[in-house]
N, C-alpha and C. Protein backbone atom coordinates (compact mmCIF):
# COMPACT_ATOMS: atom_id res chain seq x y z
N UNK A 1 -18.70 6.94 1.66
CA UNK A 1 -17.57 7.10 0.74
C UNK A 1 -16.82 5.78 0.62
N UNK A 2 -16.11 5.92 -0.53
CA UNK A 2 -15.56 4.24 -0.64
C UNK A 2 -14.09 4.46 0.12
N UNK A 3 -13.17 3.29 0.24
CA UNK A 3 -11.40 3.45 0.89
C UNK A 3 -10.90 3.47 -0.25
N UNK A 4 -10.14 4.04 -0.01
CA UNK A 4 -8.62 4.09 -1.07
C UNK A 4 -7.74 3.62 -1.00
N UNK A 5 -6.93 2.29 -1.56
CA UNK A 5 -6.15 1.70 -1.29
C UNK A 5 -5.00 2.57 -1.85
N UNK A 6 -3.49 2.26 -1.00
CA UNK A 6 -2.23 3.46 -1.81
C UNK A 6 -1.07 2.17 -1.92
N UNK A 7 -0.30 2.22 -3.13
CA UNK A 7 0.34 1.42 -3.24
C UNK A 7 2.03 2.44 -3.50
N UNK A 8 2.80 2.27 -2.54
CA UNK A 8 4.17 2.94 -2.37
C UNK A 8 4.90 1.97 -2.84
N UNK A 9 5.32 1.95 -3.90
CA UNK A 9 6.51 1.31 -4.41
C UNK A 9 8.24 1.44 -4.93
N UNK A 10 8.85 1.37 -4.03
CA UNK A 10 10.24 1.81 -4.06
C UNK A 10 11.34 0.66 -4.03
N UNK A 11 12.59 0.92 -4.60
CA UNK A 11 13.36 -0.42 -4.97
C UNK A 11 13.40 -0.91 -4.11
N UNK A 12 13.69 -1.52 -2.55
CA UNK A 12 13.74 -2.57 -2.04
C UNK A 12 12.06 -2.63 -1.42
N UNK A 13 11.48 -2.11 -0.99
CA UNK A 13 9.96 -2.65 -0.27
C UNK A 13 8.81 -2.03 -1.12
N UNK A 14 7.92 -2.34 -1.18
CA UNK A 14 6.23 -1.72 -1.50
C UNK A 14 5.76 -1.98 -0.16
N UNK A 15 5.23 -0.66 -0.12
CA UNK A 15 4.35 -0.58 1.17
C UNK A 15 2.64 -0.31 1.15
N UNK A 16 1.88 -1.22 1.14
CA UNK A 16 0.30 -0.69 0.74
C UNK A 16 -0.70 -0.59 2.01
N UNK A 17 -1.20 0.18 2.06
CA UNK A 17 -2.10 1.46 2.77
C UNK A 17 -3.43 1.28 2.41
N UNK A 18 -4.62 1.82 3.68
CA UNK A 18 -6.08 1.82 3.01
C UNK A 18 -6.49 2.83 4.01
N UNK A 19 -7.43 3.85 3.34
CA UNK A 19 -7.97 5.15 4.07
C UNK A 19 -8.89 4.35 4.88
N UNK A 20 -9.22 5.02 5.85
CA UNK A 20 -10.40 5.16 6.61
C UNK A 20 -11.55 4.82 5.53
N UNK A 21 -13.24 4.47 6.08
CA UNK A 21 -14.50 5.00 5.36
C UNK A 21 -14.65 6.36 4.97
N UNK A 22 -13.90 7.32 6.01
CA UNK A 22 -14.51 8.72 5.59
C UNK A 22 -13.27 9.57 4.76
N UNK A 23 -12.14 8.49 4.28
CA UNK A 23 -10.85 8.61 3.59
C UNK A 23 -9.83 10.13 4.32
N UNK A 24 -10.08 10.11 5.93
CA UNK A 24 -9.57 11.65 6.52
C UNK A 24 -8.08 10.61 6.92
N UNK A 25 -7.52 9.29 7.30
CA UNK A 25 -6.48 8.70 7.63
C UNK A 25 -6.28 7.14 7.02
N UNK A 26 -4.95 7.36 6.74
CA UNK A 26 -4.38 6.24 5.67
C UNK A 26 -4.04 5.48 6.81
N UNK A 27 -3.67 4.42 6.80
CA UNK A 27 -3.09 3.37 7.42
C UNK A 27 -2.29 2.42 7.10
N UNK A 28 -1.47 2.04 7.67
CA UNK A 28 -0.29 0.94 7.07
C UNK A 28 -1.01 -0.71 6.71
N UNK A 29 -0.69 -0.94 5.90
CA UNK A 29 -1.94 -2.93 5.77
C UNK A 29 -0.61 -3.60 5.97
N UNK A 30 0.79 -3.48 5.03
CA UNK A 30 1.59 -4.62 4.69
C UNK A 30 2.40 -4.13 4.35
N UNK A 31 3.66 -4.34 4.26
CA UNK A 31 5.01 -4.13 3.19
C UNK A 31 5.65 -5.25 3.07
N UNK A 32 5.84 -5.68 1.66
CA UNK A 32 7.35 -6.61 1.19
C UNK A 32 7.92 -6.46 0.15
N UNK A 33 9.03 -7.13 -0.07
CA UNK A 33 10.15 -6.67 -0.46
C UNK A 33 9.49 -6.99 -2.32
N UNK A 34 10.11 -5.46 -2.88
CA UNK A 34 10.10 -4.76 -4.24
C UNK A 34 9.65 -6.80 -4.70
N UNK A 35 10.76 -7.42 -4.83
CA UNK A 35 11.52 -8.96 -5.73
C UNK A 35 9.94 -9.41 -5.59
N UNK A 36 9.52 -9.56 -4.62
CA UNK A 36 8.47 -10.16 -4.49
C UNK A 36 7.35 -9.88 -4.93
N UNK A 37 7.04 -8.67 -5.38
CA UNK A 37 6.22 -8.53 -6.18
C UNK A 37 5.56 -8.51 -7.42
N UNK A 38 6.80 -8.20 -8.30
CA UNK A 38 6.70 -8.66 -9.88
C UNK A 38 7.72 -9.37 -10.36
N UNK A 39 7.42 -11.17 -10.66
CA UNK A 39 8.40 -11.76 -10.58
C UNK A 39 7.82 -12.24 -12.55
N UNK A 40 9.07 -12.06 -12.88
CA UNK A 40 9.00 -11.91 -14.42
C UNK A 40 9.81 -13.15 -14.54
């Protein structure tokens, strides 16, 4: 099976996540702050 990356995005942090191979547990990869991510 392939991973699933999850992207949580809320006003001050995004927090992104990747399942397992067998996609049964998510896991934490990284979080930073909302600003930093889409800088227009």
């Amino acid at each position: 099976m392939a991973r699933l990356i999850a992207i949580d995005y809320g006003t001050k942090r995004v927090g992104l996540a990747a399942t397992d191979p067998l996609q049964i547990i998510a896991s934490a990869l990284d979080t930073v702050h909302a600003k930093d991510v889409l800088v227009f």
